[in-house]
PDB file of N, CA and C in Angstrom:
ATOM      1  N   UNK A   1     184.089  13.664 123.003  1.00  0.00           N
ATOM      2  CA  UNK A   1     183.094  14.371 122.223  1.00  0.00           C
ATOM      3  C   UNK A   1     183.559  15.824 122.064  1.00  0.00           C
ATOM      4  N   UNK A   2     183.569  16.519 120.521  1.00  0.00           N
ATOM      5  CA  UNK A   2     184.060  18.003 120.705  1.00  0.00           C
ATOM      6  C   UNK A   2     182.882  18.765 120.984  1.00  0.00           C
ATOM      7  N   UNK A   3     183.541  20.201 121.481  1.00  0.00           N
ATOM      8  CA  UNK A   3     182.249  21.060 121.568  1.00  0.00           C
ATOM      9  C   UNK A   3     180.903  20.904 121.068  1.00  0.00           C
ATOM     10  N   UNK A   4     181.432  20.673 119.574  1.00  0.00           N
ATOM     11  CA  UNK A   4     180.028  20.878 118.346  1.00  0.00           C
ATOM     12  C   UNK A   4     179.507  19.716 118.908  1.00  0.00           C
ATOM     13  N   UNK A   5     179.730  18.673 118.836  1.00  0.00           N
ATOM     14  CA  UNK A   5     178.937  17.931 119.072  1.00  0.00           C
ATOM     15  C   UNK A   5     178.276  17.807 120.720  1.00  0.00           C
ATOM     16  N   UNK A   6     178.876  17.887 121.719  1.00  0.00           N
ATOM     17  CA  UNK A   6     178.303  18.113 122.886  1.00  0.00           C
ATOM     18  C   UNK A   6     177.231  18.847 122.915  1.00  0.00           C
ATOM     19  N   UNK A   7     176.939  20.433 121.880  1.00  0.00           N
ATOM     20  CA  UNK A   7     176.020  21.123 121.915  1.00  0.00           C
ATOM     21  C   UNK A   7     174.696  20.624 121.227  1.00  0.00           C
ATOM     22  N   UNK A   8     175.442  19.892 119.863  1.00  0.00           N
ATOM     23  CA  UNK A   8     174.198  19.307 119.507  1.00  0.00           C
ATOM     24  C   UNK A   8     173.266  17.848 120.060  1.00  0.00           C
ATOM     25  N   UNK A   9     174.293  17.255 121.168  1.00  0.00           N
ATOM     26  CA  UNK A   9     173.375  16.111 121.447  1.00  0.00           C
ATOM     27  C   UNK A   9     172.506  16.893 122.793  1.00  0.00           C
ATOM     28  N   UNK A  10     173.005  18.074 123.233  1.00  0.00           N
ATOM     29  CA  UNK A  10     171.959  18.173 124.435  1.00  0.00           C
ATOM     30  C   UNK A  10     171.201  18.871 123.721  1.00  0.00           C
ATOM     31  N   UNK A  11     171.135  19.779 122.534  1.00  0.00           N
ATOM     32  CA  UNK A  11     170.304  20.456 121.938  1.00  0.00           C
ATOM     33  C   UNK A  11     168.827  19.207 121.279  1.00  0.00           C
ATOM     34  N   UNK A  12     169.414  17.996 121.154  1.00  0.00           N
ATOM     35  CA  UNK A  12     168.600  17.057 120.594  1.00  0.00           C
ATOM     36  C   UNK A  12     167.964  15.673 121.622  1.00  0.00           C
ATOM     37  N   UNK A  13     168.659  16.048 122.866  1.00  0.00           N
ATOM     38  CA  UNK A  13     168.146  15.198 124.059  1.00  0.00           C
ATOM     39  C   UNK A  13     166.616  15.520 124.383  1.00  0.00           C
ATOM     40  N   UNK A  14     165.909  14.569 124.351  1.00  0.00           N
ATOM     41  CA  UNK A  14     164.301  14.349 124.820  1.00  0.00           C
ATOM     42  C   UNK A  14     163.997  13.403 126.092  1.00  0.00           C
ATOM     43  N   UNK A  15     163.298  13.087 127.066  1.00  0.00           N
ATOM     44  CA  UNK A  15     162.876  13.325 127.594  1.00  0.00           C
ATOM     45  C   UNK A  15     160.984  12.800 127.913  1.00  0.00           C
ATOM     46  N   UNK A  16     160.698  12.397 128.294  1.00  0.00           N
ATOM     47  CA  UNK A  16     159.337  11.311 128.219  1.00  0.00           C
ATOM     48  C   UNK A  16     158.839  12.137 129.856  1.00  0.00           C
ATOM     49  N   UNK A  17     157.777  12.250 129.853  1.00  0.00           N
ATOM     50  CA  UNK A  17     156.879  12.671 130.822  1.00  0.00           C
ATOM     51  C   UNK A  17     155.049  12.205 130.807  1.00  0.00           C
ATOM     52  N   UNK A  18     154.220  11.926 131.667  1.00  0.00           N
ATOM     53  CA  UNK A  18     153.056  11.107 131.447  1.00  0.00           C
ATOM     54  C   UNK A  18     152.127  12.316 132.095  1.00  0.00           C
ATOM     55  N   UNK A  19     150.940  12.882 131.786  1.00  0.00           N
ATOM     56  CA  UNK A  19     150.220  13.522 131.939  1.00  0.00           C
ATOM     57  C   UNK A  19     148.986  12.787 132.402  1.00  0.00           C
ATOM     58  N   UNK A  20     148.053  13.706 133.378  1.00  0.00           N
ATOM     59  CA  UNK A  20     147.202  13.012 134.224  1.00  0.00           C
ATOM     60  C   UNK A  20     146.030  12.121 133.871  1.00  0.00           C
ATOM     61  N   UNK A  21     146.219  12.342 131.893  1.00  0.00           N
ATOM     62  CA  UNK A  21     145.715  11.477 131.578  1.00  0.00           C
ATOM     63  C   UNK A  21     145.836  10.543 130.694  1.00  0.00           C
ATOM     64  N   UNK A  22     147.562  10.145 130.845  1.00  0.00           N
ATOM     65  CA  UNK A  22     148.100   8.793 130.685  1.00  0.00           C
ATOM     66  C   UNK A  22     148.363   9.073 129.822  1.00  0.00           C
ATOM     67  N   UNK A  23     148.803  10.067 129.320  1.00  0.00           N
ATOM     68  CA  UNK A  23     149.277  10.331 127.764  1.00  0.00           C
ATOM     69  C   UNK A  23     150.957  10.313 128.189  1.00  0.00           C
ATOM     70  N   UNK A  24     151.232   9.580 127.086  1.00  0.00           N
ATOM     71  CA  UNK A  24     153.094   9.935 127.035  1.00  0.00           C
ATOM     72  C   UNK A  24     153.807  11.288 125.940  1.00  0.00           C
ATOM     73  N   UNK A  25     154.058  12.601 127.206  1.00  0.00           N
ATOM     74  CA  UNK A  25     154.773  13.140 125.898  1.00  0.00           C
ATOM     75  C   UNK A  25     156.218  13.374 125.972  1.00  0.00           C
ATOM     76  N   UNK A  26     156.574  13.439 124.936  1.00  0.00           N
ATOM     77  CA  UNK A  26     158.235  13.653 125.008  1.00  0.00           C
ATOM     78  C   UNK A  26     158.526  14.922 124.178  1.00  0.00           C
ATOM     79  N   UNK A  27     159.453  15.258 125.319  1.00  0.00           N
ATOM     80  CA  UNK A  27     159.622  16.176 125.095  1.00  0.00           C
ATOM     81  C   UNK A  27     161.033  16.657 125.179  1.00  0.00           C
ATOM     82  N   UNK A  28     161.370  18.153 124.930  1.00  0.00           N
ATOM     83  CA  UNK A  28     163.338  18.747 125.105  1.00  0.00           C
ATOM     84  C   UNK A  28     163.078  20.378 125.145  1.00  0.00           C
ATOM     85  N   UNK A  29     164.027  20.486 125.606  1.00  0.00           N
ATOM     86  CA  UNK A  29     164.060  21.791 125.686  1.00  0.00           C
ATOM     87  C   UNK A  29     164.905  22.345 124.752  1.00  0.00           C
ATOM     88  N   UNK A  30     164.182  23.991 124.772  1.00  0.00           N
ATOM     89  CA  UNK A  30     164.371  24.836 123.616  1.00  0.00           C
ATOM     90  C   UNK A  30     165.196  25.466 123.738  1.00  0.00           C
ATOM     91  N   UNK A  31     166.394  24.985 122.633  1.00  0.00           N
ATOM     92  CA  UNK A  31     167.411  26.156 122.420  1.00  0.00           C
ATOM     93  C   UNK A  31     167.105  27.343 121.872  1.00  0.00           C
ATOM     94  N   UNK A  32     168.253  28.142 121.547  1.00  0.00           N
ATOM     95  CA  UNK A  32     168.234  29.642 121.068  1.00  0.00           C
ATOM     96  C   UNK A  32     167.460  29.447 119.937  1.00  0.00           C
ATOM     97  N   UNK A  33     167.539  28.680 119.023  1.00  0.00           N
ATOM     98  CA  UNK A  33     167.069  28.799 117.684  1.00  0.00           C
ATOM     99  C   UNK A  33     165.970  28.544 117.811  1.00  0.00           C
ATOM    100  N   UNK A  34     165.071  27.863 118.817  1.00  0.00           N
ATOM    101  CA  UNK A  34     163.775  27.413 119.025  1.00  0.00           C
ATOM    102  C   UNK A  34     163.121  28.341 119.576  1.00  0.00           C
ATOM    103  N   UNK A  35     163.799  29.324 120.346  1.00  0.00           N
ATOM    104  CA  UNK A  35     162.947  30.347 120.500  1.00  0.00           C
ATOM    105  C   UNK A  35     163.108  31.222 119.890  1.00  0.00           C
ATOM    106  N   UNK A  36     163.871  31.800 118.708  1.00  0.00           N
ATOM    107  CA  UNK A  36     163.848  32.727 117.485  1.00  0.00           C
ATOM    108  C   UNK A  36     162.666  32.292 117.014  1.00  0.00           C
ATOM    109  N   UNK A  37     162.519  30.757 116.831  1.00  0.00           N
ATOM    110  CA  UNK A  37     161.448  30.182 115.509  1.00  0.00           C
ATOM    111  C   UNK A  37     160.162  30.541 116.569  1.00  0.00           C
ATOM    112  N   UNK A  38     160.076  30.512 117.755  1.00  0.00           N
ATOM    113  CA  UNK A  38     158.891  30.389 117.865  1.00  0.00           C
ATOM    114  C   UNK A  38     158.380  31.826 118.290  1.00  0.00           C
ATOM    115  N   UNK A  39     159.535  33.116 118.534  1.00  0.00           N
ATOM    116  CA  UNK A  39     159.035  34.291 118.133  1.00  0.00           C
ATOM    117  C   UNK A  39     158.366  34.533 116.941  1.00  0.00           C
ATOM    118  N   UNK A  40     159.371  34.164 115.671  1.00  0.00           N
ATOM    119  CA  UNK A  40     158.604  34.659 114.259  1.00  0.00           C
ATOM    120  C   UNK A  40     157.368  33.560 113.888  1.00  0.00           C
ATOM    121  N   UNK A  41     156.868  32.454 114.544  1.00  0.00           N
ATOM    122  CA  UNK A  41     155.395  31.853 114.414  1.00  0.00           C
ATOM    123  C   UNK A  41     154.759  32.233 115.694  1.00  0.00           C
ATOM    124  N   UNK A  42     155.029  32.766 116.708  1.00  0.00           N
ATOM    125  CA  UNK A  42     153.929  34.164 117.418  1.00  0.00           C
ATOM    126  C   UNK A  42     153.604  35.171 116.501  1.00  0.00           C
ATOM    127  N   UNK A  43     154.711  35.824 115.792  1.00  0.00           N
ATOM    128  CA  UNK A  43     154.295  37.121 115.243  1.00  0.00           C
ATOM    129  C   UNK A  43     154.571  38.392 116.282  1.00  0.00           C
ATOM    130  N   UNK A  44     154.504  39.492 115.384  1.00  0.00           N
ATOM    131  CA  UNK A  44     155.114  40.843 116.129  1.00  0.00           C
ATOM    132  C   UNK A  44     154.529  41.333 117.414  1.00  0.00           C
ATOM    133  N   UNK A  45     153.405  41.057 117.351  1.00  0.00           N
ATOM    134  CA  UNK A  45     152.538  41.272 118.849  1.00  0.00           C
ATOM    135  C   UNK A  45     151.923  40.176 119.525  1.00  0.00           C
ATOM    136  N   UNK A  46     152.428  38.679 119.458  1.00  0.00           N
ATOM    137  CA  UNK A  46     152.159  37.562 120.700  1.00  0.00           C
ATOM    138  C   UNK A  46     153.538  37.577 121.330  1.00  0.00           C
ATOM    139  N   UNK A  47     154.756  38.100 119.899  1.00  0.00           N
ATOM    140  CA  UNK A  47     155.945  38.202 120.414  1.00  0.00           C
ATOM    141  C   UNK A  47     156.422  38.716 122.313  1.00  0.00           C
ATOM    142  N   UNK A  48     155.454  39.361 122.269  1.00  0.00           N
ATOM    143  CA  UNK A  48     155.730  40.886 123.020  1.00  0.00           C
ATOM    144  C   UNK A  48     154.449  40.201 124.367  1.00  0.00           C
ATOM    145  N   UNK A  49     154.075  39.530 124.006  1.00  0.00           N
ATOM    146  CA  UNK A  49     152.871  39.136 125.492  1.00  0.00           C
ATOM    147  C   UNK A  49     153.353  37.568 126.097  1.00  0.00           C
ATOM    148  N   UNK A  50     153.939  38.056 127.065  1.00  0.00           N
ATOM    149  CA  UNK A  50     154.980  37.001 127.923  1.00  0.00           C
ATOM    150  C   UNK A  50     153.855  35.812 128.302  1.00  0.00           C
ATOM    151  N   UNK A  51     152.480  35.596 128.552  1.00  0.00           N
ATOM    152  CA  UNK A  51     151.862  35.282 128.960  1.00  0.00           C
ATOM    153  C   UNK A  51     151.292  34.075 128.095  1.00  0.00           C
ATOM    154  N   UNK A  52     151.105  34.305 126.913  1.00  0.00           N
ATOM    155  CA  UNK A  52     151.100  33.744 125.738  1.00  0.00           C
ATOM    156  C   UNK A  52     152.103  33.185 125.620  1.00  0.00           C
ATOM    157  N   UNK A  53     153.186  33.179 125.376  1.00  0.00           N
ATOM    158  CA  UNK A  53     154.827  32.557 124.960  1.00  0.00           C
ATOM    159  C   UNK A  53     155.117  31.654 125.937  1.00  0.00           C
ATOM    160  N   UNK A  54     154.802  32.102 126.777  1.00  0.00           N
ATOM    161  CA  UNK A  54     154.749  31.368 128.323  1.00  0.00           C
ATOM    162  C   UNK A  54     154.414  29.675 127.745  1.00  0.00           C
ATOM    163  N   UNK A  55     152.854  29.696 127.785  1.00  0.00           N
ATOM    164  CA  UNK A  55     152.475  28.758 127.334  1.00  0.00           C
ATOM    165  C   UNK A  55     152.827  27.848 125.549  1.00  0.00           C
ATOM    166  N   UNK A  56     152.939  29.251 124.622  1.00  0.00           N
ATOM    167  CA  UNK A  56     153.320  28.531 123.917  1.00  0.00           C
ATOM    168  C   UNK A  56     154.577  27.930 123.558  1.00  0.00           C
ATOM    169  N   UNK A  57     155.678  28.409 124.365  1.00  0.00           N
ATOM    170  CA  UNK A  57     156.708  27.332 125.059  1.00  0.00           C
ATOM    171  C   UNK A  57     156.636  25.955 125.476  1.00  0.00           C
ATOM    172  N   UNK A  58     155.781  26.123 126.061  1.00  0.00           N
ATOM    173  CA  UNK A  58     155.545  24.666 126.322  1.00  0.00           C
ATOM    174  C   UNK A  58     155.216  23.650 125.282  1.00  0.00           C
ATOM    175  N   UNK A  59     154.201  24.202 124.757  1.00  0.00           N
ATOM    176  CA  UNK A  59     153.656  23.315 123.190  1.00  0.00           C
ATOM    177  C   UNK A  59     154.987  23.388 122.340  1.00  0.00           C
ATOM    178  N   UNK A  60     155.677  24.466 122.172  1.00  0.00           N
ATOM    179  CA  UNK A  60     156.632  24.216 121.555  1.00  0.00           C
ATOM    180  C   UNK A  60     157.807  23.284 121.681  1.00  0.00           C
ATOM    181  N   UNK A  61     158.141  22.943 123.109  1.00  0.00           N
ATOM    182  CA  UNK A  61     158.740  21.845 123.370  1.00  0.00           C
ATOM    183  C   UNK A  61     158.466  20.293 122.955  1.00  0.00           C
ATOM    184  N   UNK A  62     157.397  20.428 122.685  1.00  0.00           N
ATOM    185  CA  UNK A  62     156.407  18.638 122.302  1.00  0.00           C
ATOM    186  C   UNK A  62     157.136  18.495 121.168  1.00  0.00           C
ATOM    187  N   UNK A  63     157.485  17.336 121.014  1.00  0.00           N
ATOM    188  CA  UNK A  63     158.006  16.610 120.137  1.00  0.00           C
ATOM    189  C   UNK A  63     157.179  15.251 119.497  1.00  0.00           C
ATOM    190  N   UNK A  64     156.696  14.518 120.791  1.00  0.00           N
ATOM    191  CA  UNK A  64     155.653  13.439 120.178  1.00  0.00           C
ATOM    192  C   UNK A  64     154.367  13.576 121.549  1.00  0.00           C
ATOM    193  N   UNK A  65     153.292  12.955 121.019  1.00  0.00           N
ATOM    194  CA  UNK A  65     152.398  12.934 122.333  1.00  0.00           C
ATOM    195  C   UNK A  65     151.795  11.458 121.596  1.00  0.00           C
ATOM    196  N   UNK A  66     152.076  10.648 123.006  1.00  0.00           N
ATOM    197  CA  UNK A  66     151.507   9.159 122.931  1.00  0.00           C
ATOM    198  C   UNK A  66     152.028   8.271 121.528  1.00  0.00           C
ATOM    199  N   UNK A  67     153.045   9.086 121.135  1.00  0.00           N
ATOM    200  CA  UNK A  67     154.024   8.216 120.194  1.00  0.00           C
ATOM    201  C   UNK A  67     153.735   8.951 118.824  1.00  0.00           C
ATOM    202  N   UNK A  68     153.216   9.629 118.334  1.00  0.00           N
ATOM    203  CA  UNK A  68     152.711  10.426 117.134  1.00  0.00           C
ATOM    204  C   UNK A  68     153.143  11.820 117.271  1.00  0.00           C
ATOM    205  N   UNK A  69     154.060  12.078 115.962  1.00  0.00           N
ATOM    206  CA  UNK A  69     155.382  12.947 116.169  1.00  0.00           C
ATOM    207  C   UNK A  69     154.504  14.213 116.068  1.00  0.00           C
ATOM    208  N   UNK A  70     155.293  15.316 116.666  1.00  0.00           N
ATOM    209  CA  UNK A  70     154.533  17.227 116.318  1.00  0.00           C
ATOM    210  C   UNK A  70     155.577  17.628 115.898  1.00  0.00           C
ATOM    211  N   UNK A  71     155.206  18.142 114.742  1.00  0.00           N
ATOM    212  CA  UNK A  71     156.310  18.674 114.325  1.00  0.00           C
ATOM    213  C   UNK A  71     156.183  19.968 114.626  1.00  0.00           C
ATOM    214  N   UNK A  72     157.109  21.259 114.570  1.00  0.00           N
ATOM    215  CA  UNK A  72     157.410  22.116 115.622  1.00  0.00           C
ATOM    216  C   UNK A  72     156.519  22.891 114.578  1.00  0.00           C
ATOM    217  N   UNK A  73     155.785  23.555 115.061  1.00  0.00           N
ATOM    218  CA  UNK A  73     155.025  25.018 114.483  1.00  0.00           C
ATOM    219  C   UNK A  73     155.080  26.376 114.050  1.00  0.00           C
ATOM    220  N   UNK A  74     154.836  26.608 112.914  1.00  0.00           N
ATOM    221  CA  UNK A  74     155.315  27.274 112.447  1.00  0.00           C
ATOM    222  C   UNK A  74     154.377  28.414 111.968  1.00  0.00           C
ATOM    223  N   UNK A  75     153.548  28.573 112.974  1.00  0.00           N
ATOM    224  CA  UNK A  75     152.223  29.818 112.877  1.00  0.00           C
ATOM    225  C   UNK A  75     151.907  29.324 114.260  1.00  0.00           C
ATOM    226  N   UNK A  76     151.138  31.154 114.675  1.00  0.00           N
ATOM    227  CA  UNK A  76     150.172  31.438 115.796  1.00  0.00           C
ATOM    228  C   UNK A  76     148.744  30.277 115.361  1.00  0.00           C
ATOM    229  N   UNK A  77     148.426  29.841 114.421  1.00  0.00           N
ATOM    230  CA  UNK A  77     147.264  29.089 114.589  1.00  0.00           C
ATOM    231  C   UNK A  77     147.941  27.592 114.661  1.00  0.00           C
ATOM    232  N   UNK A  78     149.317  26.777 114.471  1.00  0.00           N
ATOM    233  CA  UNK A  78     149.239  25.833 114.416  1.00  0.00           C
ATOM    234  C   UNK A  78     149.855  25.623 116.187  1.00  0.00           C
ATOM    235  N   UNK A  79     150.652  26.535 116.752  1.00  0.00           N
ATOM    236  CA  UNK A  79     150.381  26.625 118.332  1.00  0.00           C
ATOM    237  C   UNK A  79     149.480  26.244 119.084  1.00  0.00           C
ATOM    238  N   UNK A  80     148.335  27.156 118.820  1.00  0.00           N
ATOM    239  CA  UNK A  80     147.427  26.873 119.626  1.00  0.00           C
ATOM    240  C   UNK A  80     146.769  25.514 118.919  1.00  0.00           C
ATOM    241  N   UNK A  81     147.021  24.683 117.854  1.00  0.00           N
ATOM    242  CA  UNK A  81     146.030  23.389 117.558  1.00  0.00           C
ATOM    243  C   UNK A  81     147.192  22.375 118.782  1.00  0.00           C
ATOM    244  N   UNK A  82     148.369  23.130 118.813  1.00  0.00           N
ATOM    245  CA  UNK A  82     149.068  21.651 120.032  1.00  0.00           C
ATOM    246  C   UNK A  82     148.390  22.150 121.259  1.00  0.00           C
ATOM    247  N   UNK A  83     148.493  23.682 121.486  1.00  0.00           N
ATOM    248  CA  UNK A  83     147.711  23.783 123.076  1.00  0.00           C
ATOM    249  C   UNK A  83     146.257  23.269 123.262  1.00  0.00           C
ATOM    250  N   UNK A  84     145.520  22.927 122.095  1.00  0.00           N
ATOM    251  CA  UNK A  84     144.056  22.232 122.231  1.00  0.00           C
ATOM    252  C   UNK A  84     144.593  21.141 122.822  1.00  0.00           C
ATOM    253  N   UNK A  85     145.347  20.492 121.779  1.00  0.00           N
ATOM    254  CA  UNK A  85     145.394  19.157 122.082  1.00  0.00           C
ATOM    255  C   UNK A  85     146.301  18.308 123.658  1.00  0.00           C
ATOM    256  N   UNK A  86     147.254  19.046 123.947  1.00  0.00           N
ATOM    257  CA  UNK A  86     147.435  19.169 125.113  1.00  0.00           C
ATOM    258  C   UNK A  86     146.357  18.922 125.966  1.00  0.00           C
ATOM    259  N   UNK A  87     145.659  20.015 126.038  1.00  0.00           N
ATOM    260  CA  UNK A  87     144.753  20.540 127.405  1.00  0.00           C
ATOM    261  C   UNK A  87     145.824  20.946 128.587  1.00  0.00           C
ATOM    262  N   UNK A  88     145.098  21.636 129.899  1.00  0.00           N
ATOM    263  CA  UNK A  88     145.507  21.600 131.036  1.00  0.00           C
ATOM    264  C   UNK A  88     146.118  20.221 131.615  1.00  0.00           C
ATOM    265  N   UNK A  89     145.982  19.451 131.545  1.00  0.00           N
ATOM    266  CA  UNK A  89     146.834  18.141 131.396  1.00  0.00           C
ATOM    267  C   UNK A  89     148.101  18.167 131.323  1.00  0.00           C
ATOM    268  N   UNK A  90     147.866  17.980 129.979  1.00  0.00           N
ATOM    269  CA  UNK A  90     148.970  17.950 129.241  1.00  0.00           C
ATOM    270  C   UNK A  90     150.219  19.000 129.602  1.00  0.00           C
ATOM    271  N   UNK A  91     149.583  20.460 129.527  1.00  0.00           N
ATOM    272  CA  UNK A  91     150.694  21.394 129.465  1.00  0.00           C
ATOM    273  C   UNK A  91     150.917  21.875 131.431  1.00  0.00           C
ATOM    274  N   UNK A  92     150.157  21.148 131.980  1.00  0.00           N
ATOM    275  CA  UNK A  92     150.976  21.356 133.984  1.00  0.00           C
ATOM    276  C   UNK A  92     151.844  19.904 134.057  1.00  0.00           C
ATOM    277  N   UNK A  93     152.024  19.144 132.967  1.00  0.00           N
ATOM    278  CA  UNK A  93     152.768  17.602 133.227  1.00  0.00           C
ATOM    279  C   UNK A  93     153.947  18.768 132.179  1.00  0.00           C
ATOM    280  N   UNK A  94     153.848  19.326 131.429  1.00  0.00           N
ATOM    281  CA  UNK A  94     154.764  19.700 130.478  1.00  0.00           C
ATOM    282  C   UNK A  94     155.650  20.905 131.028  1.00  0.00           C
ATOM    283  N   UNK A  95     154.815  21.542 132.230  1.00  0.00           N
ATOM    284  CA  UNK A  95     155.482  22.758 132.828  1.00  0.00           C
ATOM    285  C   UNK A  95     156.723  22.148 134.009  1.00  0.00           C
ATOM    286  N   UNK A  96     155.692  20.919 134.739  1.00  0.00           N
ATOM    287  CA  UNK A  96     156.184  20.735 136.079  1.00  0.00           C
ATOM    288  C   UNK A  96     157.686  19.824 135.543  1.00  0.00           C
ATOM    289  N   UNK A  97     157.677  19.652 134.304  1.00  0.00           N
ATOM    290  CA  UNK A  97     159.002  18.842 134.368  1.00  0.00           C
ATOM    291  C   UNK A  97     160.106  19.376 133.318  1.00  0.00           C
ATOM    292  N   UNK A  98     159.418  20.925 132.964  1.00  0.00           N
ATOM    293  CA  UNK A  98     160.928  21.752 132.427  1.00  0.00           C
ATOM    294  C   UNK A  98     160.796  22.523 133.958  1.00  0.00           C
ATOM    295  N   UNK A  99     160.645  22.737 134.658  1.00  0.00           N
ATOM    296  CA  UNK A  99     161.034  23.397 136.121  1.00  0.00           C
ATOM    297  C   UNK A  99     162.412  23.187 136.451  1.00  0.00           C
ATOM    298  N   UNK A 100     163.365  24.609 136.894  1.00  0.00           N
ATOM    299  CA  UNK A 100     164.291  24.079 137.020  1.00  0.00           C
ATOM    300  C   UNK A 100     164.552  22.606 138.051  1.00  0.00           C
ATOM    301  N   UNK A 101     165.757  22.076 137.895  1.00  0.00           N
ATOM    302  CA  UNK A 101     165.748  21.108 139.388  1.00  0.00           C
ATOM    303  C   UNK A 101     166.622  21.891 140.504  1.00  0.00           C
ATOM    304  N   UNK A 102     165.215  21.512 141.295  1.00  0.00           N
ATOM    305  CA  UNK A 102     165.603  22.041 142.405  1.00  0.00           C
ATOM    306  C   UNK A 102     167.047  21.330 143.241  1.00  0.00           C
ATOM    307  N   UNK A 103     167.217  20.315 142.803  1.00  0.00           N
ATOM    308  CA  UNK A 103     168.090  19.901 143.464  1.00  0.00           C
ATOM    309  C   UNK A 103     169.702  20.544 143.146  1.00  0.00           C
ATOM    310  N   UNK A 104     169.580  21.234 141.970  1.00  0.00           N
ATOM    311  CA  UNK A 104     170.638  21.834 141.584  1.00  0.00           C
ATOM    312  C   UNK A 104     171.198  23.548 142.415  1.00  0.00           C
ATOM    313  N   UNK A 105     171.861  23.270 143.163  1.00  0.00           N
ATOM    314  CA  UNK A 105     172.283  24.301 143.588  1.00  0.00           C
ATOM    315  C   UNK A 105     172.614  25.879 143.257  1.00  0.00           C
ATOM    316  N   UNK A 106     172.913  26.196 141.958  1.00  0.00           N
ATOM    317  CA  UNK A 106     172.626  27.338 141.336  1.00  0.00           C
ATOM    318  C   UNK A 106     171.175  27.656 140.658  1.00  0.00           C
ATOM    319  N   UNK A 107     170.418  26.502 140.041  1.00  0.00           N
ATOM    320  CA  UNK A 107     169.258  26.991 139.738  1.00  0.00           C
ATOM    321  C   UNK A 107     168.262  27.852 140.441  1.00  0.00           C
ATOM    322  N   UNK A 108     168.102  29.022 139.982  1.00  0.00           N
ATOM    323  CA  UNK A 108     167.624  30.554 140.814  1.00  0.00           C
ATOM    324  C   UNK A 108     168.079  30.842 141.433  1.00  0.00           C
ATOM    325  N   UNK A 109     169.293  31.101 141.208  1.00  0.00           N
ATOM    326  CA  UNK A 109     170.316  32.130 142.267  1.00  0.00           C
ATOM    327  C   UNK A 109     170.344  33.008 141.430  1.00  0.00           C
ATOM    328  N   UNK A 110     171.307  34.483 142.099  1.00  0.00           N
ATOM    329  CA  UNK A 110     171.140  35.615 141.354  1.00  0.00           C
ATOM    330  C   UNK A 110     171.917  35.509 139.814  1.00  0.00           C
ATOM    331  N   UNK A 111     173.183  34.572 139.560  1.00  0.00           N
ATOM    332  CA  UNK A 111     173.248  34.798 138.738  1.00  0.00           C
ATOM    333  C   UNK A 111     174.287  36.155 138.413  1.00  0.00           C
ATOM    334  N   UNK A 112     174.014  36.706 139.194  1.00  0.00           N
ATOM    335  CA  UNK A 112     174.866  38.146 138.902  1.00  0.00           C
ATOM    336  C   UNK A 112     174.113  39.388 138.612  1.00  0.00           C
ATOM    337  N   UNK A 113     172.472  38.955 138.977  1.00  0.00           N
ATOM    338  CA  UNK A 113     171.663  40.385 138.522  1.00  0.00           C
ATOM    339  C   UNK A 113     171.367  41.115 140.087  1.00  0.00           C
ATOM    340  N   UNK A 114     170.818  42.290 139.922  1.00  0.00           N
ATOM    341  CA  UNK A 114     170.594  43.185 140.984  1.00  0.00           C
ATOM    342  C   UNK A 114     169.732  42.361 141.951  1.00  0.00           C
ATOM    343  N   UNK A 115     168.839  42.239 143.098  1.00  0.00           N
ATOM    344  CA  UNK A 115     168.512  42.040 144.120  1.00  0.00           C
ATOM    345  C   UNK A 115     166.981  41.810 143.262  1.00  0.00           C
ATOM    346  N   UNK A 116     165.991  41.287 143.621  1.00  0.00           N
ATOM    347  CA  UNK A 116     164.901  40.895 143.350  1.00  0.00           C
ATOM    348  C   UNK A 116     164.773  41.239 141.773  1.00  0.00           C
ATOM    349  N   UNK A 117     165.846  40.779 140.937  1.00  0.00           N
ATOM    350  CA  UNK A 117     165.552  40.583 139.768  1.00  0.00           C
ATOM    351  C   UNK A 117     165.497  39.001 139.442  1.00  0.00           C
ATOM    352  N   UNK A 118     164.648  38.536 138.592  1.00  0.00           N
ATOM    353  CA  UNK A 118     164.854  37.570 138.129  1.00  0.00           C
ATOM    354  C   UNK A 118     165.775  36.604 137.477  1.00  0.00           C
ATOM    355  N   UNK A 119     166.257  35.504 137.780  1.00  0.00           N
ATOM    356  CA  UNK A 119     167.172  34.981 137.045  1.00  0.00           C
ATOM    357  C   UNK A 119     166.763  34.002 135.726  1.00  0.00           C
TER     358      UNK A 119
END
């Protein structure tokens, strides 16, 4: 497999996870371009509130829930219609399984930054 393509099948790898209330969602994680797109559908000031992005990261990762596709969002109001639909459910089944793995030995190490900085 060359580069290009190595990047694009993990960029397009998904992922199935079941939420506490039996919902199946599938899901992948967000490359660079997914989080450009989902800065400019925050907008200039959700951009900037980590707290918000936080979560709407997560919704942004959904791809299908219980087999019925989401397509990725492209406004601050169509975000929050996946975080409705989610619920708390949905998005602690959606957090707990982009977590790094722990079993991986560099995941949260320094990385190379100063002392109680984040990696």
């Amino acid at each position: 497999m060359t580069p290009s393509q190595t990047i694009i099948h993990e960029a397009t790898r998904t992922f199935a996870v079941t939420d506490t209330k039996g919902r199946s969602l599938l899901l992948r994680r967000l490359t660079a371009l997914d989080t450009l797109r989902l800065f400019k559908a925050a907008g200039p000031e959700l951009a900037q509130n980590e707290a918000w992005l936080g979560m709407a990261g997560l919704a942004f990762s959904v791809v299908e829930i219980s087999g019925v596709p989401i397509p990725a969002p492209k406004s601050e109001a169509q975000i929050e219609g996946i975080i409705e639909r989610l619920g708390d459910e949905g998005l602690a089944a959606i957090a707990s399984a982009l977590k790094p793995n722990e079993a991986d030995p560099t995941a949260g190490s320094d990385v190379g930054n100063s002392l109680g900085t984040p990696s």
